[in-house]
N, C-alpha and C. Protein backbone atom coordinates (compact mmCIF):
# COMPACT_ATOMS: atom_id res chain seq x y z
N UNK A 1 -6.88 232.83 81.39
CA UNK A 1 -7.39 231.55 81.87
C UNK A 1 -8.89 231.66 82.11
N UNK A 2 -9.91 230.81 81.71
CA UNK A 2 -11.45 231.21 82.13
C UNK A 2 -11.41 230.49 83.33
N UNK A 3 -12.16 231.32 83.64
CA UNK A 3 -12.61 230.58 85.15
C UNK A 3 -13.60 229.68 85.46
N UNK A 4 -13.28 229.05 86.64
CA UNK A 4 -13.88 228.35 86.66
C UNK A 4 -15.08 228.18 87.97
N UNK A 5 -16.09 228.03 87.94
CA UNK A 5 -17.39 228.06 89.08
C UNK A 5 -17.82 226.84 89.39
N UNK A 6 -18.85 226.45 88.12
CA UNK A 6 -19.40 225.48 88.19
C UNK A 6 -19.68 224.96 86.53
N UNK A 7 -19.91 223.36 86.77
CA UNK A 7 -19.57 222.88 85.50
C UNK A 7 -20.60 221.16 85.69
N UNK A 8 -21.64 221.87 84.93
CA UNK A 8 -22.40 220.22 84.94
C UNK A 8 -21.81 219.92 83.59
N UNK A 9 -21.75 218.80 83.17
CA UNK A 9 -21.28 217.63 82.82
C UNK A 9 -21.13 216.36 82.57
N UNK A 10 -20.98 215.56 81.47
CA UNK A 10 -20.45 214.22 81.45
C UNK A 10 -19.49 213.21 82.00
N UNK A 11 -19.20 212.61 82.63
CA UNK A 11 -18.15 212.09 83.09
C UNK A 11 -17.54 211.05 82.68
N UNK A 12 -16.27 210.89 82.07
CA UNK A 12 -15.96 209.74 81.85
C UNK A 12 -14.59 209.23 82.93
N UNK A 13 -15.36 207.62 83.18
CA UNK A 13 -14.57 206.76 84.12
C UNK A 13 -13.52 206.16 83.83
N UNK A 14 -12.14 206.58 84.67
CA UNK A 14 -11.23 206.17 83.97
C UNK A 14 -10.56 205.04 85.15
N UNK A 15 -10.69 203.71 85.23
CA UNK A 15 -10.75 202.88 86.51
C UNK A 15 -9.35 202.96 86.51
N UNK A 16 -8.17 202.56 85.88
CA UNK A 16 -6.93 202.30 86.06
C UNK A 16 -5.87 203.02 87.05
N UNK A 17 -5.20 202.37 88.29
CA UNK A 17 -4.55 203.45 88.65
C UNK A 17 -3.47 203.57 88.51
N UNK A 18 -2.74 204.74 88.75
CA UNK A 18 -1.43 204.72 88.71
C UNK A 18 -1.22 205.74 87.02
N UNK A 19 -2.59 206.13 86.60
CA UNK A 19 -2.38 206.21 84.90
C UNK A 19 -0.79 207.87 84.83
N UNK A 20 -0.02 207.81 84.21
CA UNK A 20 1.26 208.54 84.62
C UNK A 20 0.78 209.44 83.54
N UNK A 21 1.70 210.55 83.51
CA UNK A 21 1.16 211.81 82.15
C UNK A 21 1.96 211.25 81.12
N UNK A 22 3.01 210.54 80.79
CA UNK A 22 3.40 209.92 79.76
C UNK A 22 2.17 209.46 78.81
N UNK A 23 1.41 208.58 79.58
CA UNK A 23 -0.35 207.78 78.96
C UNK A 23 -1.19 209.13 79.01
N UNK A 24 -0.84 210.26 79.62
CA UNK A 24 -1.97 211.29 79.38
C UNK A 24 -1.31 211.92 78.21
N UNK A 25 -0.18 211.91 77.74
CA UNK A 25 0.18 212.80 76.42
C UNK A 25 1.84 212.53 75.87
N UNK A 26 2.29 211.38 75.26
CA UNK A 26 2.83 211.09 75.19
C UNK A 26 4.29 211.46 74.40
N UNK A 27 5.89 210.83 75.04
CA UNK A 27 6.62 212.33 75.55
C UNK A 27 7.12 212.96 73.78
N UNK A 28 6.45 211.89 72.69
CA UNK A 28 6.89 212.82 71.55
C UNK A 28 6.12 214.12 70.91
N UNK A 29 4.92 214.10 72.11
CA UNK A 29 4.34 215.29 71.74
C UNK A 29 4.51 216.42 72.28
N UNK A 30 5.28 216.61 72.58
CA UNK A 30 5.31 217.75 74.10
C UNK A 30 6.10 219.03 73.50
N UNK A 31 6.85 218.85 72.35
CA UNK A 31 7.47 219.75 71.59
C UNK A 31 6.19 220.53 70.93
N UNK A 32 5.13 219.69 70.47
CA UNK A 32 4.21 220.44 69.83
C UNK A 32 3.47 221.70 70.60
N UNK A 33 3.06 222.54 69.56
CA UNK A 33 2.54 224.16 69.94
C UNK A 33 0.76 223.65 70.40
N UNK A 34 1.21 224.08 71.16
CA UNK A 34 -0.52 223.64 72.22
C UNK A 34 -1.49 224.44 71.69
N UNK A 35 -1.36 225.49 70.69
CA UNK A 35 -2.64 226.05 70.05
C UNK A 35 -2.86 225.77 68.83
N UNK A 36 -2.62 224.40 68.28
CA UNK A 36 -2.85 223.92 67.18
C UNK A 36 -4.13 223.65 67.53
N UNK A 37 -5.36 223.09 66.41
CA UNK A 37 -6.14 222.83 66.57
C UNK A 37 -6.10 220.95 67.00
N UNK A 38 -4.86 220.36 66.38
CA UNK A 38 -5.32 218.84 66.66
C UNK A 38 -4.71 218.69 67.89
N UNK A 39 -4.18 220.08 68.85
CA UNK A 39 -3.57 219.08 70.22
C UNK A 39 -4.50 218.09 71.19
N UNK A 40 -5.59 218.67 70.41
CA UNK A 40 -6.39 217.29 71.53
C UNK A 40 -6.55 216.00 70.85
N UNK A 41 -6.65 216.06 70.16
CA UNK A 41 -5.61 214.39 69.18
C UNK A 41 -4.58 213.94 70.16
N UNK A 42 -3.90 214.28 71.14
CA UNK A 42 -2.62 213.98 71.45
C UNK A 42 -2.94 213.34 72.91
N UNK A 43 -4.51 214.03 73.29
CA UNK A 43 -4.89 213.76 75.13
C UNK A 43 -5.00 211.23 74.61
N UNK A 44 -4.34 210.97 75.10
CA UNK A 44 -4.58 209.85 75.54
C UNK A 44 -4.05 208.92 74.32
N UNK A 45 -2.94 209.61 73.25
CA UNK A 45 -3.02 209.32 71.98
C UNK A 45 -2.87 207.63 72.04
N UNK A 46 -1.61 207.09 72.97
CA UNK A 46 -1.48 205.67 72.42
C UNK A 46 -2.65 204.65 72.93
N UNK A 47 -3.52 205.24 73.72
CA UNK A 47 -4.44 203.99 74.07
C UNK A 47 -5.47 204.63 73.39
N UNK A 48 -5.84 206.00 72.93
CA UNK A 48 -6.98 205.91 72.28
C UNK A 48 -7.07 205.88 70.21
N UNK A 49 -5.62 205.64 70.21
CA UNK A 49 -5.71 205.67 68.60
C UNK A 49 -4.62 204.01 68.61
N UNK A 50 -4.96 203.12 67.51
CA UNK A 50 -4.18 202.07 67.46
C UNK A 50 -2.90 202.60 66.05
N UNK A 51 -2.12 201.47 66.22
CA UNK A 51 -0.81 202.08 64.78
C UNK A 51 -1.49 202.49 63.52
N UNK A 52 -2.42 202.63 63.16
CA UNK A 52 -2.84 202.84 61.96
C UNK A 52 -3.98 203.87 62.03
N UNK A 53 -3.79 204.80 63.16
CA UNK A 53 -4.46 205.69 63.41
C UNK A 53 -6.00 205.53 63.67
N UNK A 54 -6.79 204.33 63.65
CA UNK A 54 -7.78 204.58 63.94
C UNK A 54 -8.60 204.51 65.59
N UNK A 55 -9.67 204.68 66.14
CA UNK A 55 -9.86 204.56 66.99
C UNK A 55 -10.09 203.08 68.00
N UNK A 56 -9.60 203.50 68.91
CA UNK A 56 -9.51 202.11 69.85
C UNK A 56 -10.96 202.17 70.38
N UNK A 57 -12.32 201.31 70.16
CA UNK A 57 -13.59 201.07 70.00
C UNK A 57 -13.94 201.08 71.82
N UNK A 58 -12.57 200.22 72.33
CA UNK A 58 -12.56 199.93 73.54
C UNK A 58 -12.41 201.32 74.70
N UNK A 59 -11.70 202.19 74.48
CA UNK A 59 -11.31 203.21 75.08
C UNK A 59 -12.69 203.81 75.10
N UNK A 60 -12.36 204.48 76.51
CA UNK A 60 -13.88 204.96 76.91
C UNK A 60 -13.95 206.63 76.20
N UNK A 61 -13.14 207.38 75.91
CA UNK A 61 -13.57 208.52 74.87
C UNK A 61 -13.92 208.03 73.55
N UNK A 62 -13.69 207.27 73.63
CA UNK A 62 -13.85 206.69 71.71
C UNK A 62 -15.63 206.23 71.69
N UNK A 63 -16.18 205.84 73.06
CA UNK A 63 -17.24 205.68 73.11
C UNK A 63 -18.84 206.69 72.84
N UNK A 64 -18.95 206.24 72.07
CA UNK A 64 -20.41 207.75 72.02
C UNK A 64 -21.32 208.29 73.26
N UNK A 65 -21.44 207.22 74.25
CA UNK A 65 -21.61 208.76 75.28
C UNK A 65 -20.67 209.35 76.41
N UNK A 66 -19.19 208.94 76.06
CA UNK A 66 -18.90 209.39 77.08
C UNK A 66 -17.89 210.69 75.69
N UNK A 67 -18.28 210.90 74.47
CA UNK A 67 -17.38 211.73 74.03
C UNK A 67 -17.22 213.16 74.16
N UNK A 68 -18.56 213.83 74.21
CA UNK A 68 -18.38 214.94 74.97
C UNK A 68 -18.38 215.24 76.35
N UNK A 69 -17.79 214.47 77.00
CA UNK A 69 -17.08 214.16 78.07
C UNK A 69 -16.38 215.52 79.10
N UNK A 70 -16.49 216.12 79.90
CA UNK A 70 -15.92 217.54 80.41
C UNK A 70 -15.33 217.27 81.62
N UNK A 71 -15.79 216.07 82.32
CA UNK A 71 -15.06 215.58 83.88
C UNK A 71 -14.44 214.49 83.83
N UNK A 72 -13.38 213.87 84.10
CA UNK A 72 -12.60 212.51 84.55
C UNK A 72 -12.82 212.22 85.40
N UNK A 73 -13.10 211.21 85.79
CA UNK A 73 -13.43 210.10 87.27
C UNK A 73 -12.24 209.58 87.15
N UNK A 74 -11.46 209.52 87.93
CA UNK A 74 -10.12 208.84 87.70
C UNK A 74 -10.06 207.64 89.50
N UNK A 75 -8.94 206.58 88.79
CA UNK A 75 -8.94 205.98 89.87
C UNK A 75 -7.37 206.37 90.93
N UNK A 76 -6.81 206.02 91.86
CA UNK A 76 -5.50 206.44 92.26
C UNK A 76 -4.55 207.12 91.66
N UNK A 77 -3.65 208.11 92.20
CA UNK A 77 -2.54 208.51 91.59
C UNK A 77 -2.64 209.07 90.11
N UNK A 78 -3.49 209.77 89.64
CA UNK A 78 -3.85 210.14 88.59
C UNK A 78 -2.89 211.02 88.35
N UNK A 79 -2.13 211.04 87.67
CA UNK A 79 -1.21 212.17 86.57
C UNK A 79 0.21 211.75 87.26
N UNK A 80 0.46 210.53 87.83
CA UNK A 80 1.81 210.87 88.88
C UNK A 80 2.84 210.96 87.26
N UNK A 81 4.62 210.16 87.69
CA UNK A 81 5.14 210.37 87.12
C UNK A 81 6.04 211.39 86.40
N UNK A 82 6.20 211.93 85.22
CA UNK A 82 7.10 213.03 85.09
C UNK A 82 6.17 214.17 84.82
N UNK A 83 6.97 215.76 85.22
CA UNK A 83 6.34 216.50 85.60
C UNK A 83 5.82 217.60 84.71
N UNK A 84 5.03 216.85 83.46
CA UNK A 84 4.79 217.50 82.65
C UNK A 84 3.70 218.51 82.14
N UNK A 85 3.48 219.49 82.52
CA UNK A 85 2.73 220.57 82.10
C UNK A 85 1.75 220.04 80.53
N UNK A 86 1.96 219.90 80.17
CA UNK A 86 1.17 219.51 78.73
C UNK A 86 0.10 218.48 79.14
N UNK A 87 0.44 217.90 80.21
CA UNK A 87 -0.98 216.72 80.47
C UNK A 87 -2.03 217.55 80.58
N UNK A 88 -1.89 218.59 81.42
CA UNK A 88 -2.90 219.11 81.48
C UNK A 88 -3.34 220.04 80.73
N UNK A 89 -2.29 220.39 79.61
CA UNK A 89 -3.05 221.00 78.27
C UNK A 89 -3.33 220.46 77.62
N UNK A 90 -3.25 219.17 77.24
CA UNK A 90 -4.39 218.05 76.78
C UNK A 90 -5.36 217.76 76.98
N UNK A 91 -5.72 218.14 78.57
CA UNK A 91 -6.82 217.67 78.85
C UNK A 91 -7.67 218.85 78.63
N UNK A 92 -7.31 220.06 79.08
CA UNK A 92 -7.69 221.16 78.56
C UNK A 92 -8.27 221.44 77.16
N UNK A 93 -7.01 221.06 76.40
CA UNK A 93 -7.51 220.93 75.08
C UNK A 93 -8.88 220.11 74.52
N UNK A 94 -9.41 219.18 75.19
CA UNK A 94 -10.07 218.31 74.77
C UNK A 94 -11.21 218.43 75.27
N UNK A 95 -11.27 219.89 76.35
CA UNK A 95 -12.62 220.02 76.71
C UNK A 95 -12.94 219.45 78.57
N UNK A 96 -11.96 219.20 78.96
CA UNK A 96 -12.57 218.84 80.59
C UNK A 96 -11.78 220.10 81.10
N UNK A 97 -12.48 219.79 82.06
CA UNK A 97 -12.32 221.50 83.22
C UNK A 97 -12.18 220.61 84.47
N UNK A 98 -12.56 219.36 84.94
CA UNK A 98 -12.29 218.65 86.42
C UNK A 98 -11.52 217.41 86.02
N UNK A 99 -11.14 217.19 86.96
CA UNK A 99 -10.57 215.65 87.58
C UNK A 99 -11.08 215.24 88.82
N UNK A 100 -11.59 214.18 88.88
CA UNK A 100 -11.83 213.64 90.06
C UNK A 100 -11.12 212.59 90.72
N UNK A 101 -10.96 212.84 91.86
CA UNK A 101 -9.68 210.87 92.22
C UNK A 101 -9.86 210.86 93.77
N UNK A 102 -9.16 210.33 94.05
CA UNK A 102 -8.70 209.72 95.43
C UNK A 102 -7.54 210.51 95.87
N UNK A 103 -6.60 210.33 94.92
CA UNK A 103 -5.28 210.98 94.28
C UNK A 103 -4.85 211.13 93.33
N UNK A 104 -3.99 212.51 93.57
CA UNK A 104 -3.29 212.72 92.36
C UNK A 104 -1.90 212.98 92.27
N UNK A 105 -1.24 212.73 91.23
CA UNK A 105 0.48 213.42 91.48
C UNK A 105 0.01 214.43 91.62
N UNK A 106 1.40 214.69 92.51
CA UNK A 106 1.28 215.91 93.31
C UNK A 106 1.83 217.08 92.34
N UNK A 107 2.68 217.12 91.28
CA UNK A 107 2.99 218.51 90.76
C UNK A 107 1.69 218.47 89.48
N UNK A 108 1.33 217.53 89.02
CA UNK A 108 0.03 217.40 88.19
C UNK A 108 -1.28 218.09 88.86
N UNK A 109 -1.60 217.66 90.24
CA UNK A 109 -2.57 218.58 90.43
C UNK A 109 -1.93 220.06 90.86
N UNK A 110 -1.02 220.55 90.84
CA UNK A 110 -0.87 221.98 90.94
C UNK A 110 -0.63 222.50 89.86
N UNK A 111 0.15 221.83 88.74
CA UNK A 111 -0.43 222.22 87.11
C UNK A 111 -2.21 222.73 86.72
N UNK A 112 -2.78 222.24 87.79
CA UNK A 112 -4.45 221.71 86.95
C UNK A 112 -4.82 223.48 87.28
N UNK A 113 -4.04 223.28 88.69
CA UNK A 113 -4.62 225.49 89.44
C UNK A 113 -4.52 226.19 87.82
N UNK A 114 -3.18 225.83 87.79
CA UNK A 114 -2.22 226.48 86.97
C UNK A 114 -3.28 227.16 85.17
N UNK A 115 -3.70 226.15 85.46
CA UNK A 115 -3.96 226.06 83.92
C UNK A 115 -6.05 226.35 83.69
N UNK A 116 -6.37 226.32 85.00
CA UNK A 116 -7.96 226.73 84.90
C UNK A 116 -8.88 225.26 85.10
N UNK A 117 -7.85 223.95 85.42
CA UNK A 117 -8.67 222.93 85.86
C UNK A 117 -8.69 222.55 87.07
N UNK A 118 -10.05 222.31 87.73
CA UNK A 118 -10.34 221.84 88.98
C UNK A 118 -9.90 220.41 89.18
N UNK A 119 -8.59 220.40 90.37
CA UNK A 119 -8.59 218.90 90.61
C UNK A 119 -9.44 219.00 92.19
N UNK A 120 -10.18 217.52 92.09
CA UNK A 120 -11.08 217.11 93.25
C UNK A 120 -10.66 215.72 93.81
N UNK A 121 -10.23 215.94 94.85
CA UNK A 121 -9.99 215.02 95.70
C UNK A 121 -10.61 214.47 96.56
N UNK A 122 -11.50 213.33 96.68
CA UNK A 122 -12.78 212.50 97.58
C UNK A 122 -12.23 211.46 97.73
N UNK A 123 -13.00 210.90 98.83
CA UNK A 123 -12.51 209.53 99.15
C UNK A 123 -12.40 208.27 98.15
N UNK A 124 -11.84 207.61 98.46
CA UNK A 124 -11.62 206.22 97.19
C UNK A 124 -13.00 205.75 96.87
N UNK A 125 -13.69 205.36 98.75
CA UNK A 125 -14.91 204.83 98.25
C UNK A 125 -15.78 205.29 97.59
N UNK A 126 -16.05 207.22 97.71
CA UNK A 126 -16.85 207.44 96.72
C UNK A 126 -16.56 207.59 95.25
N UNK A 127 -15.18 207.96 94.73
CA UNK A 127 -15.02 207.79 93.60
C UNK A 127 -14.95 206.58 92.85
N UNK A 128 -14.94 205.56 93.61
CA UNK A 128 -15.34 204.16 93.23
C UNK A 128 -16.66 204.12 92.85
N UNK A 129 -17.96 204.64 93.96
CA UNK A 129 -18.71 204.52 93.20
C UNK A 129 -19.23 205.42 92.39
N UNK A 130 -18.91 206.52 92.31
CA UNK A 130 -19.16 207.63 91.08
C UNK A 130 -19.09 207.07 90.07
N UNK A 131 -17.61 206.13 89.43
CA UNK A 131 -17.05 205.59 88.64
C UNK A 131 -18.27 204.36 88.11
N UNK A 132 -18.70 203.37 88.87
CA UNK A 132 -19.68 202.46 88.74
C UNK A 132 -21.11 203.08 88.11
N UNK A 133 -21.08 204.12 88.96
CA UNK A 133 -22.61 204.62 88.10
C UNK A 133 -22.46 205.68 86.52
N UNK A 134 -21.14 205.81 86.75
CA UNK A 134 -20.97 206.24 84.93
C UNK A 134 -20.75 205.27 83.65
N UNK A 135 -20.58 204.27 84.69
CA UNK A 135 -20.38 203.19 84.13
C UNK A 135 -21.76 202.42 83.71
N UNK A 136 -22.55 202.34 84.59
CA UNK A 136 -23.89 201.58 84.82
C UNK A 136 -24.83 202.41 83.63
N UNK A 137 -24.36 204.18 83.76
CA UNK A 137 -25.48 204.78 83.13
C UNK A 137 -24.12 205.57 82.11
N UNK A 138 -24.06 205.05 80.72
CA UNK A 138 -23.04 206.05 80.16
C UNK A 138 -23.89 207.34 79.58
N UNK A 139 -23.05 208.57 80.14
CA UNK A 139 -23.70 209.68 79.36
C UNK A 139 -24.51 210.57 80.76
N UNK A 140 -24.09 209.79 81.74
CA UNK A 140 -24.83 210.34 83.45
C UNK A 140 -23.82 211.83 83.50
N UNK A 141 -24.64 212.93 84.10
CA UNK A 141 -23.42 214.15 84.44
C UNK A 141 -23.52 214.20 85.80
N UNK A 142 -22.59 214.66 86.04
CA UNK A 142 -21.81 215.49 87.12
C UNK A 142 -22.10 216.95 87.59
N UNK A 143 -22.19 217.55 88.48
CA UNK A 143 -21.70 218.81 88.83
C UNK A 143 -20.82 218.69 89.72
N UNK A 144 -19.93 219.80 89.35
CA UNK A 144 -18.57 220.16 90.35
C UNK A 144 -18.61 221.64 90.07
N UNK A 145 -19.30 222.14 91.63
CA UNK A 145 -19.33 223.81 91.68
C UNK A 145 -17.85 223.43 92.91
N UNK A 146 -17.25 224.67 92.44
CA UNK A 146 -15.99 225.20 93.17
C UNK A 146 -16.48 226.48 94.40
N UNK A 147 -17.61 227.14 94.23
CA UNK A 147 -17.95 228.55 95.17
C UNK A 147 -18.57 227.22 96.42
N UNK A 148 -19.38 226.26 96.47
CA UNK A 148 -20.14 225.71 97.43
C UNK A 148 -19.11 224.31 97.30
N UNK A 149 -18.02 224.38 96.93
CA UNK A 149 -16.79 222.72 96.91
C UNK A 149 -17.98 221.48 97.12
N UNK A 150 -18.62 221.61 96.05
CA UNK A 150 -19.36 220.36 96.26
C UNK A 150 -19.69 219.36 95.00
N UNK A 151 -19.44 218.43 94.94
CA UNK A 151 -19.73 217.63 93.90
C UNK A 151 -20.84 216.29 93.60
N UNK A 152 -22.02 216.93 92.89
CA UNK A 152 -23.41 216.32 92.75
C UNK A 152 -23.21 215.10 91.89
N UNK A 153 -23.13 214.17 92.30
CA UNK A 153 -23.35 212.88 91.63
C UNK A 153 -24.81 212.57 90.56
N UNK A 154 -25.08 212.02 89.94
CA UNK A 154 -26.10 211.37 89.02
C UNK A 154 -27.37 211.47 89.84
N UNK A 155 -27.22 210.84 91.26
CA UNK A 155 -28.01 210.46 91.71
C UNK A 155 -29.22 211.15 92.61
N UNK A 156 -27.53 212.74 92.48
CA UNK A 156 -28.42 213.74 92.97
C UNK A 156 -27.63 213.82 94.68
N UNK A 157 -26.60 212.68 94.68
CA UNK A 157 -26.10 213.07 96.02
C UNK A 157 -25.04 213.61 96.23
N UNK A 158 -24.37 214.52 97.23
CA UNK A 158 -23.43 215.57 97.54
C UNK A 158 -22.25 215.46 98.19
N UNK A 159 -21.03 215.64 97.46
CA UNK A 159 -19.97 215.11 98.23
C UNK A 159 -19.04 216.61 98.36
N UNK A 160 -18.69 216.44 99.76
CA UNK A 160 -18.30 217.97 99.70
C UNK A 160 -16.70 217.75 99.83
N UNK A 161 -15.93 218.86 98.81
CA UNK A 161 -14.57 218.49 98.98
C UNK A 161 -13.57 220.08 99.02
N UNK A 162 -12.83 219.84 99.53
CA UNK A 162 -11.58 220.32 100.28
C UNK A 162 -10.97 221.13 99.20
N UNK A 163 -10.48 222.38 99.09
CA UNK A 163 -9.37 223.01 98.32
C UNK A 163 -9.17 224.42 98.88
N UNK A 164 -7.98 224.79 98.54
CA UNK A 164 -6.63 225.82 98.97
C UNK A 164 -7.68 226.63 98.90
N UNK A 165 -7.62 228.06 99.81
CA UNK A 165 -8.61 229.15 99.68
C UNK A 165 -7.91 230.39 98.21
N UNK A 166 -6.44 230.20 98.70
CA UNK A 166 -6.05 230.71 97.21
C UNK A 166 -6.02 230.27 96.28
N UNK A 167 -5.79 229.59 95.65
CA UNK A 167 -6.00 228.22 94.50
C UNK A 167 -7.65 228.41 94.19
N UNK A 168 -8.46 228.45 95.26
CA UNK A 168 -10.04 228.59 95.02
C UNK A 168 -10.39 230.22 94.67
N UNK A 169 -9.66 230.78 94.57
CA UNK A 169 -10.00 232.22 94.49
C UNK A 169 -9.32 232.19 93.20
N UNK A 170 -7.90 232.10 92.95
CA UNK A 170 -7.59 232.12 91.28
C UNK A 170 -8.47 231.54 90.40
N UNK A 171 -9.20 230.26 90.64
CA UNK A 171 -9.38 229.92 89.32
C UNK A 171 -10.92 229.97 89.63
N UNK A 172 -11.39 230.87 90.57
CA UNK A 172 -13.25 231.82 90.43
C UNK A 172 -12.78 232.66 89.50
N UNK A 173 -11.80 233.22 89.73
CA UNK A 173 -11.56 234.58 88.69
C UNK A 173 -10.28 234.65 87.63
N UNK A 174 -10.44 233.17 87.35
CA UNK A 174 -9.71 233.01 86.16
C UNK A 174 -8.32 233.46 85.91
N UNK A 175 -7.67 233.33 87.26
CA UNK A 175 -6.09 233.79 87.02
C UNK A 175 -4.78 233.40 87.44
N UNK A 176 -3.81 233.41 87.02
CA UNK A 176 -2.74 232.51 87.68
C UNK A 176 -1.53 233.18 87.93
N UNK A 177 -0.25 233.00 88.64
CA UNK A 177 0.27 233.59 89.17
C UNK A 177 0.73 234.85 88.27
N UNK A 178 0.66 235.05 87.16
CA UNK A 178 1.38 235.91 86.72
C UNK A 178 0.31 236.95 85.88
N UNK A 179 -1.03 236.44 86.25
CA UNK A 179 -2.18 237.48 86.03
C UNK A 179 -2.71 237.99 87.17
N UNK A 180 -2.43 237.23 88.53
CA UNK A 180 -2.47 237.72 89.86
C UNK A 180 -1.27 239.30 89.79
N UNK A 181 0.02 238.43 89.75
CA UNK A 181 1.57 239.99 89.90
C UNK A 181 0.90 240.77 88.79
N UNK A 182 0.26 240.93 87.58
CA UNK A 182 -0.10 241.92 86.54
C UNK A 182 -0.98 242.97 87.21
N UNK A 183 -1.79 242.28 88.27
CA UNK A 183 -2.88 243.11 88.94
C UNK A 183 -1.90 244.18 89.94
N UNK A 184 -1.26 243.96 90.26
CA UNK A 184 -0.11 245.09 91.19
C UNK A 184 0.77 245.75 90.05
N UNK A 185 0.37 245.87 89.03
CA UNK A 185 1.55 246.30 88.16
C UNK A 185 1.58 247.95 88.38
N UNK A 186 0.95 248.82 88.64
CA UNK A 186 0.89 250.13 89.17
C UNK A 186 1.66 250.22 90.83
N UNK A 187 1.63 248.94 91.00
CA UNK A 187 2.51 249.50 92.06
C UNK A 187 3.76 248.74 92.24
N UNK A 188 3.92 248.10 90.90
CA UNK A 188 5.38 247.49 91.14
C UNK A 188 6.18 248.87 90.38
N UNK A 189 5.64 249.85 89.57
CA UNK A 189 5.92 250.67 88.99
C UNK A 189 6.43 251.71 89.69
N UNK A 190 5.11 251.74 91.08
CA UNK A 190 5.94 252.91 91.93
C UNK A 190 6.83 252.43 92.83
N UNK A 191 7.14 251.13 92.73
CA UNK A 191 8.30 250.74 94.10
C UNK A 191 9.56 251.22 93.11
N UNK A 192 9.37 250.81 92.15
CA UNK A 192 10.82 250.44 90.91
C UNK A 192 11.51 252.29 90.90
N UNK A 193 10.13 253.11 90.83
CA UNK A 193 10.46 254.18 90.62
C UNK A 193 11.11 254.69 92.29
N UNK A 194 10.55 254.53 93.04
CA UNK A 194 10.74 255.26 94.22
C UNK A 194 12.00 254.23 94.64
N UNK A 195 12.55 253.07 94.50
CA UNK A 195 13.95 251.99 94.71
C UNK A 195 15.06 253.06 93.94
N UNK A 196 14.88 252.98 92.80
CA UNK A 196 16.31 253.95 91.38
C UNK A 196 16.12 255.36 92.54
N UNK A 197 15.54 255.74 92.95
CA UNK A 197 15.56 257.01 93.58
C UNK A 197 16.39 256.84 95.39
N UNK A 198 15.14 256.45 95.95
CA UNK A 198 16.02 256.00 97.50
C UNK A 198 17.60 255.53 97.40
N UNK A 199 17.75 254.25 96.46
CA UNK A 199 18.57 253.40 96.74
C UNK A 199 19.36 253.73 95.04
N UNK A 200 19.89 254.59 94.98
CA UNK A 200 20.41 254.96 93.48
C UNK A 200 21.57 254.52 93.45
N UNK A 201 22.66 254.30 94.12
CA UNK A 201 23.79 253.47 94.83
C UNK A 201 23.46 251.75 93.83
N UNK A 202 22.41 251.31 94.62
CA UNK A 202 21.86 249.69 94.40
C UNK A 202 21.66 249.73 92.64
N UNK A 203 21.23 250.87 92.06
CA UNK A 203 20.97 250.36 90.37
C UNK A 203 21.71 250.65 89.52
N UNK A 204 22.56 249.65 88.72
CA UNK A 204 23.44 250.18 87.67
C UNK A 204 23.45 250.54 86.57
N UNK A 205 24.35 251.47 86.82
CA UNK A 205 23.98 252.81 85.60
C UNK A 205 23.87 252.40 83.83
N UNK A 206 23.07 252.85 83.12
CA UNK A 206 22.63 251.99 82.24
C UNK A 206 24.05 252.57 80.96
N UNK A 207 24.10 251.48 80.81
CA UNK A 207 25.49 251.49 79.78
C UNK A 207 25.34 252.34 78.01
N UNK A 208 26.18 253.21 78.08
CA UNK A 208 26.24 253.93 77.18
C UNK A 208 26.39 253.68 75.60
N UNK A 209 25.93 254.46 74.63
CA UNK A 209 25.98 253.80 73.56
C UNK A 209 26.77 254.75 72.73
């Protein structure tokens, strides 16, 4: 997982709330292998591509400055709905590393730890107006440093926000629960060894061939 610090950036405003991960990656894609190259084709597919595959002019990624885009401004409840892991490898895929909201579903932002993206949680009113001035100025960036939890608006002003001290330590150093247990693996080695020994009773005997 790379880690994550700090990340200036583009932001694109996504006003709608309630948007569910169904609209972040929709559920006939979810079978697909996430290291294809077109899974980011798939981040936002039915509102940002129309039936005939071309781009929806209206959708704010489809727009030229918000396309290299790396942060979401999102409005309420961002990712609620079903609890799908792939939203946020879409979004991944497509190049953002933050979310910003008010709120978020709740197993969606613990996917985001999961996966090396920062979710940021600020008040409504300021992500309201974060949202207005990406709006006002398309192509305005962002910073969202995770070591100083602070997030620099356009304007140059500082909103300081809240996250888990573990959750903030995995994804400084780029790791998740099962690259965290890899780091003890020398000593899950000597419990396993010194358990078959103490407790030789407790392990069953390995079946003969």
């Amino acid at each position: 997982m790379e880690p994550f610090t700090r990340v200036t950036a583009v932001g694109a405003p996504i006003d709608l709330a309630n948007v569910d991960t169904d609209r972040v990656i929709p559920a006939r894609f979810l079978r697909k292998d996430r290291s294809v190259p077109e899974y980011s084709s798939f981040l936002f597919h039915d509102v940002r591509f129309g039936g005939d595959g071309a781009e929806r002019p209206d959708f704010v990624l489809n727009q030229p400055p918000y396309r290299g885009a790396r942060i979401v401004v999102a409005a309420e409840n961002f990712g609620c709905g079903s609890s799908r892991e792939a939203a946020v490898w879409a979004l991944a895929a497509y190049g953002f590393r933050s979310v910003i909201a008010p709120s978020l579903g709740d197993i969606f932002h613990q996917n985001c730890f999961k996966n090396g993206l920062l979710p940021v949680i600020l008040p409504a009113d300021v992500v309201a107006q974060l949202r207005r001035r990406l709006h006002a100025e398309p192509g305005a960036t962002l910073t969202v440093d995770l070591e100083s939890q602070t997030v620099t608006a356009p304007d140059g002003a500082q909103h300081r926000f809240e996250v888990d001290a573990f959750r903030k330590e995995m994804l400084l150093t780029g790791r998740d629960e099962i690259g965290l247990t890899l780091g003890f693996e020398e000593q899950i080695r000597e419990f396993e060894a010194r358990h078959s020994t103490e407790m030789a009773w407790a392990v069953p005997p390995r079946a003969s061939t």
